[in-house]
Protein backbone atom coordinates (compact mmCIF):
# COMPACT_ATOMS: atom_id res chain seq x y z
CA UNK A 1 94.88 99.43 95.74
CA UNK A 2 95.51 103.09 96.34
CA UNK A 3 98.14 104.45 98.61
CA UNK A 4 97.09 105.91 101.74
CA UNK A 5 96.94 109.02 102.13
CA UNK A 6 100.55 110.82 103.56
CA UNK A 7 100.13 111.69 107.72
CA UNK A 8 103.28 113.24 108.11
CA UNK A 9 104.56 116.68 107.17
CA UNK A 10 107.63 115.07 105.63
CA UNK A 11 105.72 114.18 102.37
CA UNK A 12 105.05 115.85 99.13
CA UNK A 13 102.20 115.05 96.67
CA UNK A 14 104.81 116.31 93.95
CA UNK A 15 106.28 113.55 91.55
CA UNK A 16 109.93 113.70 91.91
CA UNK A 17 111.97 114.64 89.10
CA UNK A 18 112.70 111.81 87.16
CA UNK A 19 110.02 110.21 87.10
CA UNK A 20 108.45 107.55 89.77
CA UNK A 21 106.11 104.04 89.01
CA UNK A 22 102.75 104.65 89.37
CA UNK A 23 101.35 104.33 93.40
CA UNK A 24 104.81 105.90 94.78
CA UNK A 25 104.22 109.27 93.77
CA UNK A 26 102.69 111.36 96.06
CA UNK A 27 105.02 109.83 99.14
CA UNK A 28 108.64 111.23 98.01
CA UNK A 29 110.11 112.60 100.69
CA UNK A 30 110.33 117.09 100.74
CA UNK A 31 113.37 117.80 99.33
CA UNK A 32 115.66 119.84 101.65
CA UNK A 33 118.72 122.00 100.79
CA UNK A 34 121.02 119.22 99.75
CA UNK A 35 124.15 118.96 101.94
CA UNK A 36 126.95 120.76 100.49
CA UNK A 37 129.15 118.30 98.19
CA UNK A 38 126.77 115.72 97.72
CA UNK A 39 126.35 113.45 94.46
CA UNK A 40 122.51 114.08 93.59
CA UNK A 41 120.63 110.86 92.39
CA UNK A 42 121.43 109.67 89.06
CA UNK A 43 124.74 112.23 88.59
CA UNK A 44 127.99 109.89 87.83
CA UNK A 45 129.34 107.58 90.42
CA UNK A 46 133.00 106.61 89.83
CA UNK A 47 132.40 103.89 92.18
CA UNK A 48 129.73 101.84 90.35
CA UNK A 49 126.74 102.81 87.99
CA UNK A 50 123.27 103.39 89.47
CA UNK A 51 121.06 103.54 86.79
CA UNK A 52 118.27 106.25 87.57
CA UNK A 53 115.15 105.36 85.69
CA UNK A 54 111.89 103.77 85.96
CA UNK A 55 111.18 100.01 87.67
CA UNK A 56 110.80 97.17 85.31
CA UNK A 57 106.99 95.88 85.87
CA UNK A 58 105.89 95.05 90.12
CA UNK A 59 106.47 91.09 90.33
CA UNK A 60 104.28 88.55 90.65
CA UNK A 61 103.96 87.26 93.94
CA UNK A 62 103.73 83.58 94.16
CA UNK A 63 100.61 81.73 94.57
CA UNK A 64 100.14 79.68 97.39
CA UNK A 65 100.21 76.13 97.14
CA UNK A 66 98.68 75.20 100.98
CA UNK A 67 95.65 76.37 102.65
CA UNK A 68 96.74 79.30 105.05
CA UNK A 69 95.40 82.53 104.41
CA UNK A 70 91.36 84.12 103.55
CA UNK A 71 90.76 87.22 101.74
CA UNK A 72 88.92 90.40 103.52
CA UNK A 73 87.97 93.31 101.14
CA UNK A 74 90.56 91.71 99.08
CA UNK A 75 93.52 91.64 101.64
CA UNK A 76 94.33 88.34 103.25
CA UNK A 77 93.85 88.29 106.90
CA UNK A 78 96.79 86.85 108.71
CA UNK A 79 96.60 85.41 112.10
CA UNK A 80 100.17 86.18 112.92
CA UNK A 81 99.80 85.75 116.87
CA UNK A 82 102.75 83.96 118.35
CA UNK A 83 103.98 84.05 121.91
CA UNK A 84 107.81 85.50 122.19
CA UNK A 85 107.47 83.71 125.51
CA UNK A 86 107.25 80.19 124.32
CA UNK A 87 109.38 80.77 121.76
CA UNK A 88 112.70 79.26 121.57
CA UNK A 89 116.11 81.09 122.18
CA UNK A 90 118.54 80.45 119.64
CA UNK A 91 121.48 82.88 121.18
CA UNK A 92 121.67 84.90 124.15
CA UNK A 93 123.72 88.20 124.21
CA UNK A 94 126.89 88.86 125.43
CA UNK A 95 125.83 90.12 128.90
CA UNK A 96 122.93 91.46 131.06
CA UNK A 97 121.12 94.84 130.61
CA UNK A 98 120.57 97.61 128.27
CA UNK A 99 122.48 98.38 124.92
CA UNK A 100 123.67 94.26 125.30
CA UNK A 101 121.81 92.53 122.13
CA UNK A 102 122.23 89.38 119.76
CA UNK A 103 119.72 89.77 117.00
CA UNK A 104 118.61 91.63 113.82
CA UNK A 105 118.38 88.48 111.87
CA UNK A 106 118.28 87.74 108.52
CA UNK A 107 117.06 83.79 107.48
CA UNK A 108 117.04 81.62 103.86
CA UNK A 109 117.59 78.20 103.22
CA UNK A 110 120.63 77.31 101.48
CA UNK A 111 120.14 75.14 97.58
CA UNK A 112 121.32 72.20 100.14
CA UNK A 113 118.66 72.16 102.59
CA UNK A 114 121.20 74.06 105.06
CA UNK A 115 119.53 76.93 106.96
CA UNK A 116 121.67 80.02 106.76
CA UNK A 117 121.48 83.04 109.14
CA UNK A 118 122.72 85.89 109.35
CA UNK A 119 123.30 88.30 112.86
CA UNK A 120 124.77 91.04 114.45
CA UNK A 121 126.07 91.03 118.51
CA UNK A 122 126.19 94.39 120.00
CA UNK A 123 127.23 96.26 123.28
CA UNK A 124 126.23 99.23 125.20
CA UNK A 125 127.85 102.46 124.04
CA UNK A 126 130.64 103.23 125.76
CA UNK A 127 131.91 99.44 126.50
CA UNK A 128 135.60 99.26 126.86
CA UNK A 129 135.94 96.14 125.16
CA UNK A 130 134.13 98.24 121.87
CA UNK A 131 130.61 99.38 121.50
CA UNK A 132 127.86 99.27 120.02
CA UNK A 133 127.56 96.73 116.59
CA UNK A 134 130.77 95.00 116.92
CA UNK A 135 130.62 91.91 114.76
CA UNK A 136 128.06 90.13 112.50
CA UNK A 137 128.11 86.33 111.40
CA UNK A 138 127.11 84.13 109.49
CA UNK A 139 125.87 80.77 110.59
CA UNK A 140 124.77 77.34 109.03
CA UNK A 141 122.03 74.81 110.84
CA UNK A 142 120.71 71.28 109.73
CA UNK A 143 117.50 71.91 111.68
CA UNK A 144 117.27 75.72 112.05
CA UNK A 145 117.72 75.74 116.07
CA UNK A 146 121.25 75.19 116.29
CA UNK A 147 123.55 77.06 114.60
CA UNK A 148 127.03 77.34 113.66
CA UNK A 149 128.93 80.02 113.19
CA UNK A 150 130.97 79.68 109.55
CA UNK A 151 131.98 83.49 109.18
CA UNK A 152 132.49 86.92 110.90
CA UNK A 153 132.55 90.13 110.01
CA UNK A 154 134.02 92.74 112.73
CA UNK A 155 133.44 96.50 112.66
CA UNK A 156 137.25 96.97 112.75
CA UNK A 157 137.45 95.04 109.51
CA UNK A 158 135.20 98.03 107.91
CA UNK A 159 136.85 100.82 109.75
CA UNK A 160 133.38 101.54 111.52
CA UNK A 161 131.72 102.39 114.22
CA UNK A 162 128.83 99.77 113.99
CA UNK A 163 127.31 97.27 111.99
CA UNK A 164 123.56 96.87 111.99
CA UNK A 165 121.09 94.21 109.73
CA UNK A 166 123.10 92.38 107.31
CA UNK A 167 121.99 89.45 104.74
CA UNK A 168 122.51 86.69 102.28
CA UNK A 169 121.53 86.72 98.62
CA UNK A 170 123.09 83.86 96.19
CA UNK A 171 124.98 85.63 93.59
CA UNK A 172 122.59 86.28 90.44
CA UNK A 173 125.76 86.77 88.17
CA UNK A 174 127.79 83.69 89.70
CA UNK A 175 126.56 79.96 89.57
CA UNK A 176 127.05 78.50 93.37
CA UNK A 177 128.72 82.36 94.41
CA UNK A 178 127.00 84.36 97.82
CA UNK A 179 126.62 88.31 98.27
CA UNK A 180 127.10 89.34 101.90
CA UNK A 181 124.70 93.07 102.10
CA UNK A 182 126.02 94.66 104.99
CA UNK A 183 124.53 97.84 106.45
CA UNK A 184 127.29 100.34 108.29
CA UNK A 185 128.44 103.42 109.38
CA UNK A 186 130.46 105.11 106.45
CA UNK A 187 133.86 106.32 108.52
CA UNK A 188 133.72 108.99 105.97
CA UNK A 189 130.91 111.03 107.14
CA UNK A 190 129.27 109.31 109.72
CA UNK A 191 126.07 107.96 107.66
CA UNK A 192 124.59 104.53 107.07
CA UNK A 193 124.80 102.97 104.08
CA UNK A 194 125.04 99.44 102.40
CA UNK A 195 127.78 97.71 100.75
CA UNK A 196 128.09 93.86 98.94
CA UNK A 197 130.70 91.59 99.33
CA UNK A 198 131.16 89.17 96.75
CA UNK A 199 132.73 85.33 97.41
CA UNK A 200 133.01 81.61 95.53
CA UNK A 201 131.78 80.58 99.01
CA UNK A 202 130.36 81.88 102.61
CA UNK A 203 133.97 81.34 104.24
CA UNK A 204 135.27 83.53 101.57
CA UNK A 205 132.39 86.12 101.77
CA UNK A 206 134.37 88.49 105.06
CA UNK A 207 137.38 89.00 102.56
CA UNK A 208 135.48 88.86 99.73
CA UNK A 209 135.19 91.76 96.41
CA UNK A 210 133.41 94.51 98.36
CA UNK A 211 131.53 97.17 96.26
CA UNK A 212 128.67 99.86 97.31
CA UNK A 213 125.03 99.12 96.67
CA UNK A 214 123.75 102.34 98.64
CA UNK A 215 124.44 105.58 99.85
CA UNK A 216 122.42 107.87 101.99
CA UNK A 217 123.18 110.19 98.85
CA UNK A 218 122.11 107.70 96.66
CA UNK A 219 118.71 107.63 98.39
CA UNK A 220 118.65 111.50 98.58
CA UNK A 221 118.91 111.30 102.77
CA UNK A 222 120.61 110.92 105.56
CA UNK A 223 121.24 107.33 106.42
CA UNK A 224 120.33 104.24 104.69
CA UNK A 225 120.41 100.49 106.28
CA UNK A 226 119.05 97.15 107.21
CA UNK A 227 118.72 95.49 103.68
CA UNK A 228 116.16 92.89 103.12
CA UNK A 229 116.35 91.22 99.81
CA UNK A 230 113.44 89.62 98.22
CA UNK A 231 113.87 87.58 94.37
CA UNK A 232 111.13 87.86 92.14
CA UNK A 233 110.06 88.18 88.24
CA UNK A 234 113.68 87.71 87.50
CA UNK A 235 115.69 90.72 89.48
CA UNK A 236 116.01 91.11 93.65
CA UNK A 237 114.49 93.79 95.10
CA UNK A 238 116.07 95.01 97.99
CA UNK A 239 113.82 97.00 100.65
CA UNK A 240 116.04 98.98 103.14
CA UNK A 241 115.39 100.97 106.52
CA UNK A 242 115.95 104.81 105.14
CA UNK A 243 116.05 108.22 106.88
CA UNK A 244 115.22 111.54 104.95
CA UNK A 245 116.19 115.41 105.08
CA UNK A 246 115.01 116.62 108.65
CA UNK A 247 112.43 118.87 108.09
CA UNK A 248 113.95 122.03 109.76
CA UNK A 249 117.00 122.99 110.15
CA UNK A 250 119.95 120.75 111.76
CA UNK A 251 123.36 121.08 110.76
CA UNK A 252 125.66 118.17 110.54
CA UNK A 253 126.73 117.61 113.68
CA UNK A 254 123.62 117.25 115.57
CA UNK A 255 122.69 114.39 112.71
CA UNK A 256 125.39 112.58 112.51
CA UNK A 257 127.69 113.38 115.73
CA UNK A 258 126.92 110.41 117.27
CA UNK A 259 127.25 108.40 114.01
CA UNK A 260 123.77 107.53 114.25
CA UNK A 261 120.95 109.76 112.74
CA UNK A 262 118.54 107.23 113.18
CA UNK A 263 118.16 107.60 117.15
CA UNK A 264 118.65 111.77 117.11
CA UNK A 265 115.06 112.41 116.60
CA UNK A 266 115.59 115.06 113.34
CA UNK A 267 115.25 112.77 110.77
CA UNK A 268 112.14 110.81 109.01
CA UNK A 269 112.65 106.81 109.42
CA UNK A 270 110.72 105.55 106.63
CA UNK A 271 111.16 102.10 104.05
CA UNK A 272 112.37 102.43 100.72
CA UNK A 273 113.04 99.93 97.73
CA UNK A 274 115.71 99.43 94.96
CA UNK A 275 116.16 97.14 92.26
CA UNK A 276 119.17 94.90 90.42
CA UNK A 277 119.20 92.37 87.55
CA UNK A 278 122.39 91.51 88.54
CA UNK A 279 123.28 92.25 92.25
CA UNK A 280 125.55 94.93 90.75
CA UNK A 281 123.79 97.56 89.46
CA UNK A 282 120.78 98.90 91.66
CA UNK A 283 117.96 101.37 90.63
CA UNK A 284 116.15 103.14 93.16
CA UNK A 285 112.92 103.60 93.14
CA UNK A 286 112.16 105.73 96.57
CA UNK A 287 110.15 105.71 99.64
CA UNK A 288 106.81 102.40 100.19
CA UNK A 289 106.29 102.30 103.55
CA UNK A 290 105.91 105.90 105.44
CA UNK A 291 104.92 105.99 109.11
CA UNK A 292 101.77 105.98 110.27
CA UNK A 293 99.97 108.43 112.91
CA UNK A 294 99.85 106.42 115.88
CA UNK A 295 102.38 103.90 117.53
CA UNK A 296 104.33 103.42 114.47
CA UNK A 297 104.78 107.25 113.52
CA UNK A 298 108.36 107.94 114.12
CA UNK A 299 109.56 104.80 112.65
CA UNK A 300 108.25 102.05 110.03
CA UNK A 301 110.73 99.49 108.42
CA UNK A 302 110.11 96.63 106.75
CA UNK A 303 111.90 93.53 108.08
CA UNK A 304 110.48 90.57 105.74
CA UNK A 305 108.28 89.67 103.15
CA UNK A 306 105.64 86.94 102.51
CA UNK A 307 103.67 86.37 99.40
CA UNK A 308 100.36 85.70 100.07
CA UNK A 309 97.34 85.56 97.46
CA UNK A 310 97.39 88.15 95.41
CA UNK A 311 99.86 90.09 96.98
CA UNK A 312 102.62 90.37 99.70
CA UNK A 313 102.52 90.62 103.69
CA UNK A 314 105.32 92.26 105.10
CA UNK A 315 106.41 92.60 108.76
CA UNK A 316 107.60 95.77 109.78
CA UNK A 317 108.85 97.50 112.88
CA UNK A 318 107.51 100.84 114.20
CA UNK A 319 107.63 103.03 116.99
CA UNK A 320 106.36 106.12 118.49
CA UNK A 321 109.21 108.31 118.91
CA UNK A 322 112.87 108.77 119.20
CA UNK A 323 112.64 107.53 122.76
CA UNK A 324 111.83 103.85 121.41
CA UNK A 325 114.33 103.69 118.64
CA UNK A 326 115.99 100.26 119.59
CA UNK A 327 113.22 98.77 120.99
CA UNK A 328 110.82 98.48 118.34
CA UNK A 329 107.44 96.61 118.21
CA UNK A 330 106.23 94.29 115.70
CA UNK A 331 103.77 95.08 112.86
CA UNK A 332 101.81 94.18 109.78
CA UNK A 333 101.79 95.84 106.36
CA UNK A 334 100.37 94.63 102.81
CA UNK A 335 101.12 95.45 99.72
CA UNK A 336 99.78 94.28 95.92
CA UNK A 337 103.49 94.68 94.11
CA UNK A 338 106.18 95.43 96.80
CA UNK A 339 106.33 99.26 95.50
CA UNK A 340 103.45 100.26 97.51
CA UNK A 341 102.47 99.20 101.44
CA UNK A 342 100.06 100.23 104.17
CA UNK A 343 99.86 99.12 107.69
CA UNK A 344 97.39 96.44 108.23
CA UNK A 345 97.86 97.42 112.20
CA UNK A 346 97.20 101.09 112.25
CA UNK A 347 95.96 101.12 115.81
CA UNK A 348 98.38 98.87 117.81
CA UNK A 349 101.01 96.17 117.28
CA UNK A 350 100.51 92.62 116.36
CA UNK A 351 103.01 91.43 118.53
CA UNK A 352 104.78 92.12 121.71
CA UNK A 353 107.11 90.64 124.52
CA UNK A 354 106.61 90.28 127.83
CA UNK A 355 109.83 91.46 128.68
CA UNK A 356 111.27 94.67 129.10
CA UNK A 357 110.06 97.63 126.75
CA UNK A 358 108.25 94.58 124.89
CA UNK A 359 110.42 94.94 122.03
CA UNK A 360 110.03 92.72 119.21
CA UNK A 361 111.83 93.51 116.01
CA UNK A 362 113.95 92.84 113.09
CA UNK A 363 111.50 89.63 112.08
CA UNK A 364 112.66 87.51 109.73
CA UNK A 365 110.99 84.54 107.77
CA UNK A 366 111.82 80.79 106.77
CA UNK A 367 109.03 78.64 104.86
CA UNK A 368 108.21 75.29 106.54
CA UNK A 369 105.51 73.01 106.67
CA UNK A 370 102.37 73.78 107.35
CA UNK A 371 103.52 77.54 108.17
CA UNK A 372 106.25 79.92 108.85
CA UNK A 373 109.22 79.96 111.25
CA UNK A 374 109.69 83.78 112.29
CA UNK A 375 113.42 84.63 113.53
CA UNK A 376 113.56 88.04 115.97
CA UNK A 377 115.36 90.11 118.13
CA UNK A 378 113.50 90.57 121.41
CA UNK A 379 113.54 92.36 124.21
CA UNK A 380 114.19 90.54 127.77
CA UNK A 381 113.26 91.63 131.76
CA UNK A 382 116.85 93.26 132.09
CA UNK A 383 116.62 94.93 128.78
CA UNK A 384 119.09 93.13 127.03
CA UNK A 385 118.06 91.61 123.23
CA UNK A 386 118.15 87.82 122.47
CA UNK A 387 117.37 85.88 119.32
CA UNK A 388 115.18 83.81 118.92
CA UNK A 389 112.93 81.46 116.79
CA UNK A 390 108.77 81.01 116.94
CA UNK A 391 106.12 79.31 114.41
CA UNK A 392 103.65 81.17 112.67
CA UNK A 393 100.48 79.94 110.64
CA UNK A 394 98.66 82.08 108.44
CA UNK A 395 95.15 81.16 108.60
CA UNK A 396 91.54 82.26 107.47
């Protein structure tokens, strides 16, 4: 399947240097004049090794074992409507009104049976009793509806000034051992970026071994969050919310003075992908998901993954313009290998609230019989964010 065609000015058909897998050059982000004292990709990192070279062979996705999904021109057709209406809540937020949210989930089930999931609470800037992403847990459910908290992660703890998407991942490197991915803002300059913590157990995971996954630097950009890991062929694959160079000029403070470049309007919001055997040592592998031309063209990031057939449906969120960073709708993407996705909504979204802005994002999946349970953040009358839970069926 061929990559679409770039529609933003942001985009070279130039392969990078270094070297790309086949299907992601000709979407690398332009380079701009590289901030003065950053680590370009692949130089020494006294922190941990990030091995800059080519990705081991796409994986597999796996074939489906249930009826569930048809082929059209050789890309299944999903029937993804469900009704955020009818769906059920699984926590409210804190309080009424804008900037108040419970959500950006992130959803597996444990070797146990025991559903895990992960989320973050937020408040409206400016709150007095601390704003924006203030804490994010982790909770454990027998039946997936009600859930109990087990851990908590507070920005204080990370010397931040929010946390966004986090997630699970069962250590690759440690029999019965978690990795916490948590996506902040870096005190030291203001930029997103990802970190692991490393634990015997989930109780253990707040205080656990901490170590950096990914830097904006690392990702030559300006911010880098939201991690959604996905195991296959033997390594995780880690797809991640990323924002590039702006494409004039900006200096520093206008990017990162309010410690979040993502909602400033100067920066391309795009998805990217990296690699690990180990859940140590990542490779990245750049930019698979670039924003489209209509209501997804300021934003498209990749919240979950599904394989289907003979490839992999992801759910992404989009939006317009800076104006509806936060409030996010809900689309569809496809891709043959994970390295390579196009929208499979180009004209509208696939799903919407009746609440509010009509903001669904931050989708995650769980397996279950005879379909899917999607997990979301969406958007209420008052414009406050709640969490909550909704079936899906993939059908011909």
């Amino acid at each position: 399947m061929d990559t679409p065609s770039p529609s933003v000015p942001w985009c070279s058909r130039q392969r990078p240097p270094g070297g790309l897998s086949p299907g992601l050059s000709g979407i690398w982000p332009s380079r701009a004049p590289r901030r003065p004292g950053s680590r370009p990709l692949g130089a020494p990192d006294v922190r941990r090794r990030l091995p800059a070279s080519r990705p081991p062979a796409p994986p597999a996705p796996a074939r489906p074992t249930r009826r569930g999904h048809g082929l059209r021109g050789g890309v299944p057709v999903l029937s993804s409507a469900f009704d955020p209406e009818a769906a059920e809540v699984i926590l409210d937020p804190e309080s009424d009104g804008p900037g108040s949210w419970v959500g950006a989930p992130s959803v597996l089930r444990a070797p146990d049976g025991t559903v895990l999931l992960t989320y973050r609470r937020r408040r409206p800037r400016g709150h007095p009793g601390g704003d924006r992403g203030y804490v994010s847990c982790i909770a454990a459910s027998d039946d997936g509806l009600r859930f109990t908290d087990v851990a908590r992660l507070t920005k204080d703890a990370l010397g931040t000034t929010s946390i966004e998407r986090t997630a699970l991942l069962p250590d690759p490197a440690r029999a019965g051992g978690w990795i916490w991915l948590v996506s902040y803002v870096d005190p030291a300059d203001g930029r997103w970026r990802v970190d692991a913590l490393r634990a015997a157990s989930l109780e253990a995971l707040p205080l656990g071994e901490r170590a950096a996954v990914l830097t904006a630097d690392d990702v030559d950009g300006e911010g880098v969050k939201d991690p959604v890991p996905v195991r296959a062929s033997g390594r995780v694959w880690l797809l991640l919310s990323c924002a590039g160079h702006p494409t004039g000029a900006a200096d520093q403070g206008r990017l990162h003075g309010t410690h979040d470049v993502y909602n400033t309007g100067l920066a391309p919001c795009f998805t990217g992908i990296a690699s690990s055997a180990d859940g140590a040592d990542w490779t990245w592998h750049g930019p698979c998901l670039l924003p489209g031309s209509g209501w997804d063209r300021y934003q498209a990031r990749i919240g979950a993954v599904v394989p289907v057939g003979p490839g992999w449906i992801g759910l992404y969120d989009g939006s317009a313009s800076v104006e509806e960073n936060y409030e996010e709708r809900l689309g569809l993407a496809w891709s043959p290998d994970l390295l390579r996705w196009r929208s499979l909504t180009p004209e509208a979204p696939a799903v919407l609230s009746a609440g509010g802005t009509g903001s669904v994002r931050y989708a995650d999946v769980l397996p279950s019989a005879g379909g899917l349970f999607v997990y979301f953040e969406c958007a209420r009358g008052d414009g406050s964010h709640d969490l909550r839970r909704a079936r899906a069926y993939w059908k011909p």
